[in-house]
N, C-alpha and C. Protein backbone atom coordinates (compact mmCIF):
# COMPACT_ATOMS: atom_id res chain seq x y z
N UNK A 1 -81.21 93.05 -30.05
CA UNK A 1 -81.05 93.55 -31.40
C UNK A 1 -80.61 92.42 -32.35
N UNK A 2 -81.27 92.63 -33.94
CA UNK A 2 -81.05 91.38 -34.27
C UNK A 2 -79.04 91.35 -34.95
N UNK A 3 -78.60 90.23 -35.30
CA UNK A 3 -77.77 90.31 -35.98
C UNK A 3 -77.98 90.50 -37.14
N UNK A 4 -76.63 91.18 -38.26
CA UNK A 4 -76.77 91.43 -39.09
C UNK A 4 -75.50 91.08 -39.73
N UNK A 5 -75.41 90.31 -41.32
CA UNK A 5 -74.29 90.06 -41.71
C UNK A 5 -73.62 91.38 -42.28
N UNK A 6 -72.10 91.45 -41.50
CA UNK A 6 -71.88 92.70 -42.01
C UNK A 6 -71.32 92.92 -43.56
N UNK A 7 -71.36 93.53 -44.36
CA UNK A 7 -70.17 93.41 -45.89
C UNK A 7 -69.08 93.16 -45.79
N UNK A 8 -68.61 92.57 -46.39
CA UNK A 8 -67.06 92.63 -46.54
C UNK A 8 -66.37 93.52 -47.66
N UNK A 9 -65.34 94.05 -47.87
CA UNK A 9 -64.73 94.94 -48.26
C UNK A 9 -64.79 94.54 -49.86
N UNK A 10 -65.43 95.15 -50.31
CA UNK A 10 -65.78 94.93 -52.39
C UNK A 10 -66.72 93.74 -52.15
N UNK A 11 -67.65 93.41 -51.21
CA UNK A 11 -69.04 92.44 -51.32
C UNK A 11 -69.67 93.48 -52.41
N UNK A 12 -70.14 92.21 -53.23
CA UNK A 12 -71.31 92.89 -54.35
C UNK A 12 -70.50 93.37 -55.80
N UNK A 13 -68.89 93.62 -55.34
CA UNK A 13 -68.30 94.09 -56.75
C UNK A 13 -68.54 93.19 -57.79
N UNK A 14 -69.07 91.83 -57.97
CA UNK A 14 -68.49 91.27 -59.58
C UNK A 14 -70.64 90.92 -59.84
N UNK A 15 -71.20 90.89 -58.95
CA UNK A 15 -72.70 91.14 -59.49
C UNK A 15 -73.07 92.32 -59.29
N UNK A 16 -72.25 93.40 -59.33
CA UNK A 16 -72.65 94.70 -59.72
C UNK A 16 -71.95 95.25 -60.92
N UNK A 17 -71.06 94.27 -61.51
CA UNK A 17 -70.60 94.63 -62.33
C UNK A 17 -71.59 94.00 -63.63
N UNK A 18 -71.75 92.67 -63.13
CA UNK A 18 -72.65 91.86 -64.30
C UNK A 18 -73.95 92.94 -64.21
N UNK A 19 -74.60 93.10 -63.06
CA UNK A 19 -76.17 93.58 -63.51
C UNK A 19 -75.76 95.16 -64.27
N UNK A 20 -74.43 95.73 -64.25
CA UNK A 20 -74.46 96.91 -65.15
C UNK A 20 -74.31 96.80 -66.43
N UNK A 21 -74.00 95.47 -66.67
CA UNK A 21 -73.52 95.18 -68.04
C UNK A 21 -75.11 94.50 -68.40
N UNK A 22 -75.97 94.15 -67.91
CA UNK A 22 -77.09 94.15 -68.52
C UNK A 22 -78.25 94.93 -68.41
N UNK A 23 -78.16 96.19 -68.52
CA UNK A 23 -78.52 97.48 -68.16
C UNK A 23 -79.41 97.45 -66.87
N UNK A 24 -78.54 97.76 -65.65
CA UNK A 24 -79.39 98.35 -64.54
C UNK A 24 -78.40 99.38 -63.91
N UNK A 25 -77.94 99.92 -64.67
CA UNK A 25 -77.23 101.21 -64.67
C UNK A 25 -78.01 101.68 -63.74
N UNK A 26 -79.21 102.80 -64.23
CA UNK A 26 -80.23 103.34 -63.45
C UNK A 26 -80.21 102.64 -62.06
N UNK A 27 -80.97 101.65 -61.66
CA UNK A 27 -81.48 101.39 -60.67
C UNK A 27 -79.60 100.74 -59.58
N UNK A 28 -78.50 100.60 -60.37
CA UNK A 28 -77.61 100.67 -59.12
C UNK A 28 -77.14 102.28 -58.66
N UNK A 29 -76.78 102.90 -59.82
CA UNK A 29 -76.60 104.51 -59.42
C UNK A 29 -77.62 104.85 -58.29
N UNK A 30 -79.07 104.58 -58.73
CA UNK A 30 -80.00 104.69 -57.44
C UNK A 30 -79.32 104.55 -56.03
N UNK A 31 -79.12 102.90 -55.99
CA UNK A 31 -79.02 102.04 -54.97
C UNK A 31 -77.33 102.66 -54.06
N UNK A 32 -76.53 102.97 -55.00
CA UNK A 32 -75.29 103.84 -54.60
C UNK A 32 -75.28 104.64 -54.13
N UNK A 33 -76.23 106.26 -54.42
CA UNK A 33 -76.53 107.63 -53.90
C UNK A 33 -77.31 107.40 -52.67
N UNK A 34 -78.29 106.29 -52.80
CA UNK A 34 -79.16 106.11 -51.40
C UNK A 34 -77.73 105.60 -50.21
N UNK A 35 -77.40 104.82 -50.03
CA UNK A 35 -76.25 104.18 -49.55
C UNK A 35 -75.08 105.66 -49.25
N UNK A 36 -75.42 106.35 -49.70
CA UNK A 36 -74.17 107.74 -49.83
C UNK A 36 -74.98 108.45 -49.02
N UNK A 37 -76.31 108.31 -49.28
CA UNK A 37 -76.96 109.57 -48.46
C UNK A 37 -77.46 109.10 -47.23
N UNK A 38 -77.69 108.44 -47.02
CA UNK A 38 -77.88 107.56 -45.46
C UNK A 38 -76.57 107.53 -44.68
N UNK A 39 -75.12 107.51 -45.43
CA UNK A 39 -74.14 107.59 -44.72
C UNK A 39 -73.90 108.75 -44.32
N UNK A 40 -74.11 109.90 -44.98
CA UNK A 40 -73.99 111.32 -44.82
C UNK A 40 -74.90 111.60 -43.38
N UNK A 41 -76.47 111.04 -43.56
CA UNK A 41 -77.12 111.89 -42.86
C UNK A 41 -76.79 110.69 -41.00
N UNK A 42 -76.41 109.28 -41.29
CA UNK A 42 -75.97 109.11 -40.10
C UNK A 42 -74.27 109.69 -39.37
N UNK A 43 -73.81 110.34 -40.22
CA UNK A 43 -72.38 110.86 -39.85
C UNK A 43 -73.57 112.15 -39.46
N UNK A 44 -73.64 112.75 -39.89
CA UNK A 44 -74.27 114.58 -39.61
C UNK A 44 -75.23 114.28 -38.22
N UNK A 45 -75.68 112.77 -38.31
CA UNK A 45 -77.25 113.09 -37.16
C UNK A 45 -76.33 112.15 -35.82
N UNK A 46 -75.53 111.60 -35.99
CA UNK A 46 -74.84 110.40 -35.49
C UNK A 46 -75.53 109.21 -34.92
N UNK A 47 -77.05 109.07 -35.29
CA UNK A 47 -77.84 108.17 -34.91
C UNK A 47 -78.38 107.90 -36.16
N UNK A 48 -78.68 106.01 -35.81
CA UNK A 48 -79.04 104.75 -36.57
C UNK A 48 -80.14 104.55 -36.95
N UNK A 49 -81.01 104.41 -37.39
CA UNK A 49 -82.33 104.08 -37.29
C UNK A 49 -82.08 103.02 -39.02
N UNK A 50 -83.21 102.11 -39.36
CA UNK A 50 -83.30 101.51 -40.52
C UNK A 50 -83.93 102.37 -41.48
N UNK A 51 -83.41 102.38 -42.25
CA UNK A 51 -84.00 103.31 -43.53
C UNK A 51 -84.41 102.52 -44.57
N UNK A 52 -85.77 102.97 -45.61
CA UNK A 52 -86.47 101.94 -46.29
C UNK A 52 -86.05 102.68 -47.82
N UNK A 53 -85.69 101.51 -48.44
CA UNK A 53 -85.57 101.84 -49.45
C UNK A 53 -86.05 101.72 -50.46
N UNK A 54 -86.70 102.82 -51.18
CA UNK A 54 -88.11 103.26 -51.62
C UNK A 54 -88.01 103.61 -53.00
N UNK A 55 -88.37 102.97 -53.92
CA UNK A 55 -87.91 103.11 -55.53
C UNK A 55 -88.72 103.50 -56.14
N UNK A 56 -88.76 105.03 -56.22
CA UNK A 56 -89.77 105.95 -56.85
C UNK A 56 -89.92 106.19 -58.47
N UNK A 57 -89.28 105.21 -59.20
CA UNK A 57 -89.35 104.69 -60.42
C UNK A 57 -89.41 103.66 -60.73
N UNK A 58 -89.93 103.34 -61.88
CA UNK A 58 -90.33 102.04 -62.68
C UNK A 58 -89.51 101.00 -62.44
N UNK A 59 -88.24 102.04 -63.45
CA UNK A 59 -86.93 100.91 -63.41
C UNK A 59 -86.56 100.63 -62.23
N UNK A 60 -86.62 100.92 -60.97
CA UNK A 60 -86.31 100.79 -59.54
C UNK A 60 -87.24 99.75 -59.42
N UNK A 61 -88.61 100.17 -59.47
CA UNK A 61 -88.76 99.38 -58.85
C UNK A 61 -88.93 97.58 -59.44
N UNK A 62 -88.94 97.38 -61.35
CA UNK A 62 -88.15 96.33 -61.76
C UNK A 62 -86.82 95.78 -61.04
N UNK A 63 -86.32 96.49 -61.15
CA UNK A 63 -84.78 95.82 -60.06
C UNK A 63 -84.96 95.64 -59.00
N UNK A 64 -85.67 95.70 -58.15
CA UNK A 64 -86.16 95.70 -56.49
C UNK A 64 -86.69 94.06 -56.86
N UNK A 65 -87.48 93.73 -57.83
CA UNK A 65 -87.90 92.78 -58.63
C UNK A 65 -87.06 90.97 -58.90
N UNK A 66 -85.77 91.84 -59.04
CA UNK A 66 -85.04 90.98 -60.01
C UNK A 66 -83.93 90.47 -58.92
N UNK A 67 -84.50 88.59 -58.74
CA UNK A 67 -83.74 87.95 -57.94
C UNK A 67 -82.04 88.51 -57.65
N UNK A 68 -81.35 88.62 -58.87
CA UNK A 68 -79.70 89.18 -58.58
C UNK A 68 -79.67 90.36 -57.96
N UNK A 69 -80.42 91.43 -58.31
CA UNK A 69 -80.69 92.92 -57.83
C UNK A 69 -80.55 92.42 -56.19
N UNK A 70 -81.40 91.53 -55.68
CA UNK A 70 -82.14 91.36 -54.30
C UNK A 70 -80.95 90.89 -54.13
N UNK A 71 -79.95 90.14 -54.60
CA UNK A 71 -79.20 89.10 -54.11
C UNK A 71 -77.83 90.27 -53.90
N UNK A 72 -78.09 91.03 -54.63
CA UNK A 72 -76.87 92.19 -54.19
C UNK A 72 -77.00 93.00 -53.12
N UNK A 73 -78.13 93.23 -53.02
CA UNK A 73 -78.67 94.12 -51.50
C UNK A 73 -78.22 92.97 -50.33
N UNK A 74 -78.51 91.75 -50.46
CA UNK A 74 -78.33 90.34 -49.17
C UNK A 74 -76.60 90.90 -48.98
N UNK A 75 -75.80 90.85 -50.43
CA UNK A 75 -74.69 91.48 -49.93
C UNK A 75 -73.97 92.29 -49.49
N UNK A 76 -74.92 93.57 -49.28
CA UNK A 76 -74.28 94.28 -49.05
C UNK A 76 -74.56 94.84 -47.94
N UNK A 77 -75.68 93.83 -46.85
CA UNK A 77 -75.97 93.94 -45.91
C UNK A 77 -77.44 94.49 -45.72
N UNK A 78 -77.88 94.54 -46.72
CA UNK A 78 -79.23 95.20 -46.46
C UNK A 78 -80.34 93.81 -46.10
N UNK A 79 -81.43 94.30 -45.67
CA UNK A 79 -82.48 93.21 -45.41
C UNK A 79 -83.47 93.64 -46.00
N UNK A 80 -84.32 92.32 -46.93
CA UNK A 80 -85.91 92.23 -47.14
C UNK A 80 -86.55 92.64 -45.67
N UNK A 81 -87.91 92.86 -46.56
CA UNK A 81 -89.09 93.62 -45.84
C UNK A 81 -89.58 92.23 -44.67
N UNK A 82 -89.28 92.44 -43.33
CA UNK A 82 -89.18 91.45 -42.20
C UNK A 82 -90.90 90.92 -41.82
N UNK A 83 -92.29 91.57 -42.44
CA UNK A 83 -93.04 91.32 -41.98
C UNK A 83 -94.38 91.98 -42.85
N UNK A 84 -95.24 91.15 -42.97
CA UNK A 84 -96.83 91.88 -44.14
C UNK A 84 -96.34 93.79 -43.81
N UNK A 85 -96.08 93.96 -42.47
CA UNK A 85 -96.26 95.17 -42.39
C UNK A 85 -95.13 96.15 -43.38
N UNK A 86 -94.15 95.56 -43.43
CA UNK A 86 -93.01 95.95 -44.04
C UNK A 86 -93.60 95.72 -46.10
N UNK A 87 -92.93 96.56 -46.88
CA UNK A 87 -93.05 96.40 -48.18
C UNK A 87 -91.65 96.49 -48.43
N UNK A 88 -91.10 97.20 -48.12
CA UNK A 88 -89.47 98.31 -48.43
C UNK A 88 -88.10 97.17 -48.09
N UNK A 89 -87.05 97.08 -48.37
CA UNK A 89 -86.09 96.11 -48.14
C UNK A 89 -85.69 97.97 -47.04
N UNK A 90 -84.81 97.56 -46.33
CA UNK A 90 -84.22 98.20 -45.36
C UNK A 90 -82.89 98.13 -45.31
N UNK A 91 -82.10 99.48 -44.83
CA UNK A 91 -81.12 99.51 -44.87
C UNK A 91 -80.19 99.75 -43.69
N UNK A 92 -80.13 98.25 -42.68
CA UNK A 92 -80.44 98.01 -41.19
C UNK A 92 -79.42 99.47 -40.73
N UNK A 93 -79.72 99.43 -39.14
CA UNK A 93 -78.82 100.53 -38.56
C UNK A 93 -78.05 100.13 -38.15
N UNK A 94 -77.57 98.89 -38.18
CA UNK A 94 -76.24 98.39 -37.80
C UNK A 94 -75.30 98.75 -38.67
N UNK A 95 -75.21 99.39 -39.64
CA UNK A 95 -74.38 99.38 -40.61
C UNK A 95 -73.67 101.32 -40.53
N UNK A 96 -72.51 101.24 -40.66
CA UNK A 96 -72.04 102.59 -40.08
C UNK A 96 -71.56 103.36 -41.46
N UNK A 97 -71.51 104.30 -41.13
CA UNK A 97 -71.04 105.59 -42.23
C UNK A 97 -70.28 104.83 -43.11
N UNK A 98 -69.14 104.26 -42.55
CA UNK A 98 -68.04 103.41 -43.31
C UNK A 98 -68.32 102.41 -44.02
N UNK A 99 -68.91 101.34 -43.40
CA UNK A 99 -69.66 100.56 -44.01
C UNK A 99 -70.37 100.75 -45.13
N UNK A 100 -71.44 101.87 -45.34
CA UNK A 100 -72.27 101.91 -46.30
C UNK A 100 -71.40 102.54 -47.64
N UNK A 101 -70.60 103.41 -47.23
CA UNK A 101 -69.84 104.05 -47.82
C UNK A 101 -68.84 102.69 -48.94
N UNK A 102 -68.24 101.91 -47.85
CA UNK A 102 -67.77 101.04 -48.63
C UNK A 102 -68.47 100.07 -49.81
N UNK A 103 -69.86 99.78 -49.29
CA UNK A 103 -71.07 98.90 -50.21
C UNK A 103 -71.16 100.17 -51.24
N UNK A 104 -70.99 101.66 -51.00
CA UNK A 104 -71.96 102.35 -52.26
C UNK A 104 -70.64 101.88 -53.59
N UNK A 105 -69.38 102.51 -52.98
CA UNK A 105 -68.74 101.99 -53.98
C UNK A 105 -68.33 100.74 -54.30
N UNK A 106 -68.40 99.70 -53.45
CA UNK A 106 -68.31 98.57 -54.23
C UNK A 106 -69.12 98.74 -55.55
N UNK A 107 -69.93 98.98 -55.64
CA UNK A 107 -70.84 99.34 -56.80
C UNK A 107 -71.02 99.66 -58.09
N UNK A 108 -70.31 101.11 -57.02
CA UNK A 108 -70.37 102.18 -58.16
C UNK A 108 -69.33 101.33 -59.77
N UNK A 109 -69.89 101.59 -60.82
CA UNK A 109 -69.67 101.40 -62.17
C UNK A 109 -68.16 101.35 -62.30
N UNK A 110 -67.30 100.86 -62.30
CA UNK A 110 -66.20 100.49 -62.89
C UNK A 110 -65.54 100.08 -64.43
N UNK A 111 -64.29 101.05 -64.76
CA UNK A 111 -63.90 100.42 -65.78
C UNK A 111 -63.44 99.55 -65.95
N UNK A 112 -62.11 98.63 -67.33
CA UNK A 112 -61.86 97.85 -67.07
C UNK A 112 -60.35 97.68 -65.70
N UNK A 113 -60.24 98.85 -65.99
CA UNK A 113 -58.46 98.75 -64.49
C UNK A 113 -59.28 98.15 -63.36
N UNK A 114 -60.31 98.27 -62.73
CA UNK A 114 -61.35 98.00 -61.83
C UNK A 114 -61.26 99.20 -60.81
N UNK A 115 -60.97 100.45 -61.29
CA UNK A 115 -61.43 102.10 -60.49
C UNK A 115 -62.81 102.48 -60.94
N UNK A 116 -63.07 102.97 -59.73
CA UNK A 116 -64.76 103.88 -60.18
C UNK A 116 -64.30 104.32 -61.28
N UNK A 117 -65.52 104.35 -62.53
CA UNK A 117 -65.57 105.54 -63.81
C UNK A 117 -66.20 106.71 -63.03
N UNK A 118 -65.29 107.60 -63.17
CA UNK A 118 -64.93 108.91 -62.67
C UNK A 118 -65.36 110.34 -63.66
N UNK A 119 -64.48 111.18 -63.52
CA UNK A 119 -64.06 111.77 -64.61
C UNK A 119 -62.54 111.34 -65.28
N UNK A 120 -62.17 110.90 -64.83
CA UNK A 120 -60.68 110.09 -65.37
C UNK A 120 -61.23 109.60 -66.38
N UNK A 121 -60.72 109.27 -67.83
CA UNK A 121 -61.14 108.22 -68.75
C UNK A 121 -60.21 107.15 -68.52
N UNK A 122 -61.18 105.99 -68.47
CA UNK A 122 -60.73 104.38 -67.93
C UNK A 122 -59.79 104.13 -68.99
N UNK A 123 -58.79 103.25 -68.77
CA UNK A 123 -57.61 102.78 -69.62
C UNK A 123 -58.77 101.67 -70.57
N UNK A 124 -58.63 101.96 -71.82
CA UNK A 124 -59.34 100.75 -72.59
C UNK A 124 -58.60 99.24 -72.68
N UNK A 125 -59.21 98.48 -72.95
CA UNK A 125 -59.31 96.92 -72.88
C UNK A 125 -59.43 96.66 -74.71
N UNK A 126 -59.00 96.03 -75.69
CA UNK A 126 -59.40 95.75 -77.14
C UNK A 126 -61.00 95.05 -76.73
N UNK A 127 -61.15 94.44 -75.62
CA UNK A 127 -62.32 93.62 -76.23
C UNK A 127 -63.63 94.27 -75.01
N UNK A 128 -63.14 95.60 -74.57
CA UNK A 128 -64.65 96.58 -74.03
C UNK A 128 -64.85 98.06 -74.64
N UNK A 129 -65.97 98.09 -75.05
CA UNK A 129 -66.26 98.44 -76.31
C UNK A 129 -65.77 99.90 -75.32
N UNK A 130 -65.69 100.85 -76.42
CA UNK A 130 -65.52 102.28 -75.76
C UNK A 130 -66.40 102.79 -74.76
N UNK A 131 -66.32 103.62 -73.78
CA UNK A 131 -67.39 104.40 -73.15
C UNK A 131 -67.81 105.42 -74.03
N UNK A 132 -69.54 105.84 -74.14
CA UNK A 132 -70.03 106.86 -74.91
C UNK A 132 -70.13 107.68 -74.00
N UNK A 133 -69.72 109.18 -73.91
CA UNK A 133 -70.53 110.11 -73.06
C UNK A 133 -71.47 110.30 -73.25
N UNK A 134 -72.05 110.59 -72.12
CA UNK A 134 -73.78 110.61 -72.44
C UNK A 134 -74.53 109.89 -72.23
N UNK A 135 -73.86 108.29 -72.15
CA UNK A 135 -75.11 107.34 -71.87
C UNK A 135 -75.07 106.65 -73.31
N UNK A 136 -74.49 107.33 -74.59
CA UNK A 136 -74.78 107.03 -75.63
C UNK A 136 -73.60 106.04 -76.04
N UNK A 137 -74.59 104.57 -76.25
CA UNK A 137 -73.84 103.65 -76.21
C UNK A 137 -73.55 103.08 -78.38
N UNK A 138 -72.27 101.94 -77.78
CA UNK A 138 -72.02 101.94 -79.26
C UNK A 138 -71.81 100.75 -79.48
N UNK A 139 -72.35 100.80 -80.34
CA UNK A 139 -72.11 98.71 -80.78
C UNK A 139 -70.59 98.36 -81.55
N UNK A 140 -70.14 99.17 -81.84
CA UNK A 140 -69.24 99.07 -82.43
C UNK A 140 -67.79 98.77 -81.85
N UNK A 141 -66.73 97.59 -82.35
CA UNK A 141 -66.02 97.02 -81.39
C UNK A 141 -64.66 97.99 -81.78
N UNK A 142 -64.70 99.07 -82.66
CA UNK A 142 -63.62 99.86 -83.03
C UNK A 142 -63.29 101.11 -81.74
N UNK A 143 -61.82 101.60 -81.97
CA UNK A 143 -61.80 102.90 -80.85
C UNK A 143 -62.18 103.89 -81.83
N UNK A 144 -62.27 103.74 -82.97
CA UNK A 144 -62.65 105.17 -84.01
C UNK A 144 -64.49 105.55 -83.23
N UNK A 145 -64.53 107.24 -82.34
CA UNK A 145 -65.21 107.58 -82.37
C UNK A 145 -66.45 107.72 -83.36
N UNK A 146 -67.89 107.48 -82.56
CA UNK A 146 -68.70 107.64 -83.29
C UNK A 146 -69.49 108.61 -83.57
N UNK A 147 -69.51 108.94 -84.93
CA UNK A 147 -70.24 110.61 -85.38
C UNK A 147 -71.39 110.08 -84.78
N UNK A 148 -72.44 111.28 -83.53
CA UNK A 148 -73.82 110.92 -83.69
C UNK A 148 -74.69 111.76 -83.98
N UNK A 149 -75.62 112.21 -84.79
CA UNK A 149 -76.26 113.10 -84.85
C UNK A 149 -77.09 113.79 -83.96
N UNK A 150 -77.23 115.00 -83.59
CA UNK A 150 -77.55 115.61 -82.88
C UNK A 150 -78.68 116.36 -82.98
N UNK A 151 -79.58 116.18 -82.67
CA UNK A 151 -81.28 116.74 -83.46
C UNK A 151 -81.00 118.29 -83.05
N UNK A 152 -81.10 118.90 -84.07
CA UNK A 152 -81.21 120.35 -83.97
C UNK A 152 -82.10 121.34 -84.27
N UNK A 153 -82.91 121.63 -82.37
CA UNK A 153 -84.34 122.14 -82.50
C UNK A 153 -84.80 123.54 -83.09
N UNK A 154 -84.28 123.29 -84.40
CA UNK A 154 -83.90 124.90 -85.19
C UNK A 154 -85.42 125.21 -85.69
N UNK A 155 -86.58 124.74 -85.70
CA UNK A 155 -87.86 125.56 -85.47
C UNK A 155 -88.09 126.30 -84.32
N UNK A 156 -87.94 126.13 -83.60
CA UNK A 156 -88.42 126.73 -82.19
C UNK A 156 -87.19 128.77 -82.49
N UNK A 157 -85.74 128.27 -82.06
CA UNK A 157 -85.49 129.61 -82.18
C UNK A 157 -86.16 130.68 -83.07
N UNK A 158 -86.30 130.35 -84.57
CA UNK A 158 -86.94 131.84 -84.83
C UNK A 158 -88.02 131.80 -84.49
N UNK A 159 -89.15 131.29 -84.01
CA UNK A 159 -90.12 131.51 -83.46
C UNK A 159 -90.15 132.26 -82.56
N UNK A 160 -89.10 132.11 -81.09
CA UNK A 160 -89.05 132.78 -80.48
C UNK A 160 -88.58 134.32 -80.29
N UNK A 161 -87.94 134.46 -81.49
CA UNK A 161 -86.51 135.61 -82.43
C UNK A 161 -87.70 135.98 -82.57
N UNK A 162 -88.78 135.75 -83.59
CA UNK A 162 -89.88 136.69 -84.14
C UNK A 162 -90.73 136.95 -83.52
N UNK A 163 -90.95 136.20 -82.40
CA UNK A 163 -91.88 136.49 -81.64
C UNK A 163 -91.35 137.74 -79.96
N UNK A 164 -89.92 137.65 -79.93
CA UNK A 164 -89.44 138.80 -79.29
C UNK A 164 -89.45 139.95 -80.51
N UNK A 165 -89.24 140.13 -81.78
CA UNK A 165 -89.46 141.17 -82.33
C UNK A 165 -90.44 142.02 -82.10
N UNK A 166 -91.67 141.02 -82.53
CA UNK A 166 -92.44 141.52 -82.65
C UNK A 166 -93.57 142.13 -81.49
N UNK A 167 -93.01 141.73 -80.22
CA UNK A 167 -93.40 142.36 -78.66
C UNK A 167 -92.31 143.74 -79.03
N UNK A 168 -91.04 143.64 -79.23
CA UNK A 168 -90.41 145.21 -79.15
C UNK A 168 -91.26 145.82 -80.32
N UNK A 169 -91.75 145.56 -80.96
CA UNK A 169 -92.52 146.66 -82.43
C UNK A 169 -93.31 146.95 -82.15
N UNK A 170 -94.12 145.90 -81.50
CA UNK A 170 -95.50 146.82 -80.35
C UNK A 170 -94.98 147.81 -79.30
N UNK A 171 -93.57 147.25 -78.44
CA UNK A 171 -93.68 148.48 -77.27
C UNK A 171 -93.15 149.47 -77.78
N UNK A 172 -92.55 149.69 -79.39
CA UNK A 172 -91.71 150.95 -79.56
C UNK A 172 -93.26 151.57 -80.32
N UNK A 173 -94.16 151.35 -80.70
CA UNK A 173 -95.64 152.19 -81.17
C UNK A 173 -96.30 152.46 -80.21
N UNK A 174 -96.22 151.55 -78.95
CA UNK A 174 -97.01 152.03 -77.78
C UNK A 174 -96.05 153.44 -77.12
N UNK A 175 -94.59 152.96 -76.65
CA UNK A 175 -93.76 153.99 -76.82
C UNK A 175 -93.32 155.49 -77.13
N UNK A 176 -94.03 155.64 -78.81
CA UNK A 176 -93.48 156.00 -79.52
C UNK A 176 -95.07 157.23 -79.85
């Protein structure tokens, strides 16, 4: 069996912090839940096998792409595709529940205290900009919340208002 370098405890934390800060949000959340769910299903099945990791989106598969992306998987123990036959980087079976568990969160998105962003709101920093809920980010280096407008798909309801009326006005004449 071959060797495999194993992680070390927060391998991958400070280039998973940089590639989130230049948006690959998406494709590490990916790379985290896969890593969560491979640990789950080798705790539940208690057997190893390599699992391929398979980026069924764009942005995945750009980051699968992108030398640092690759260079974070080398850390966190995963291996490139070993042969023409192989396409998929793999996520060897040497690596145990614990292990993977520890690589997903090295990962996972951090504020500035350096705890997973949770549901806790992270203690702010003056010079990191606020978190937006939502995804909805803000350029702005102030803590004064930002009003954002909210598109409000106010054609559609009465359409549908008049168009349930007017099914009950038919069934109360058919009815009636």
């Amino acid at each position: 069996m071959e060797e495999h370098c194993v992680p070390e405890e927060g391998a991958g934390q400070d280039l998973a912090q940089l590639l989130h800060r230049e948006g690959l949000a998406g494709p590490l959340r990916w790379l985290e839940n896969s890593l969560q769910r491979v640990a789950a299903d080798r705790e539940e099945d208690g057997v190893s096998h390599p699992v391929p990791l398979v980026p069924l989106t764009e942005e995945n598969e750009d980051a699968m792409e992108d030398r640092r992306f690759r260079s974070l998987l080398r850390q966190l123990g995963l291996r490139p595709p070993a042969s023409e036959q192989e396409s998929f980087w793999r996520i060897p079976a040497a690596l145990t529940p614990q292990q993977l568990r520890r690589a997903a969160a090295s990962i996972a998105h951090r504020g500035p205290s350096g705890s997973p962003q949770e549901l806790s709101e992270p203690p702010r920093c003056p010079q990191d900009p606020a978190p937006e809920p939502a995804g909805l980010g803000s350029d702005s280096e102030s803590e004064e919340p930002v009003p954002v407008p909210v598109p409000v798909p106010s054609p559609v309801q009465p359409r549908t208002k008049r168009r349930r009326e007017l099914a009950s006005e038919d069934e109360d004449e058919d009815g009636g």
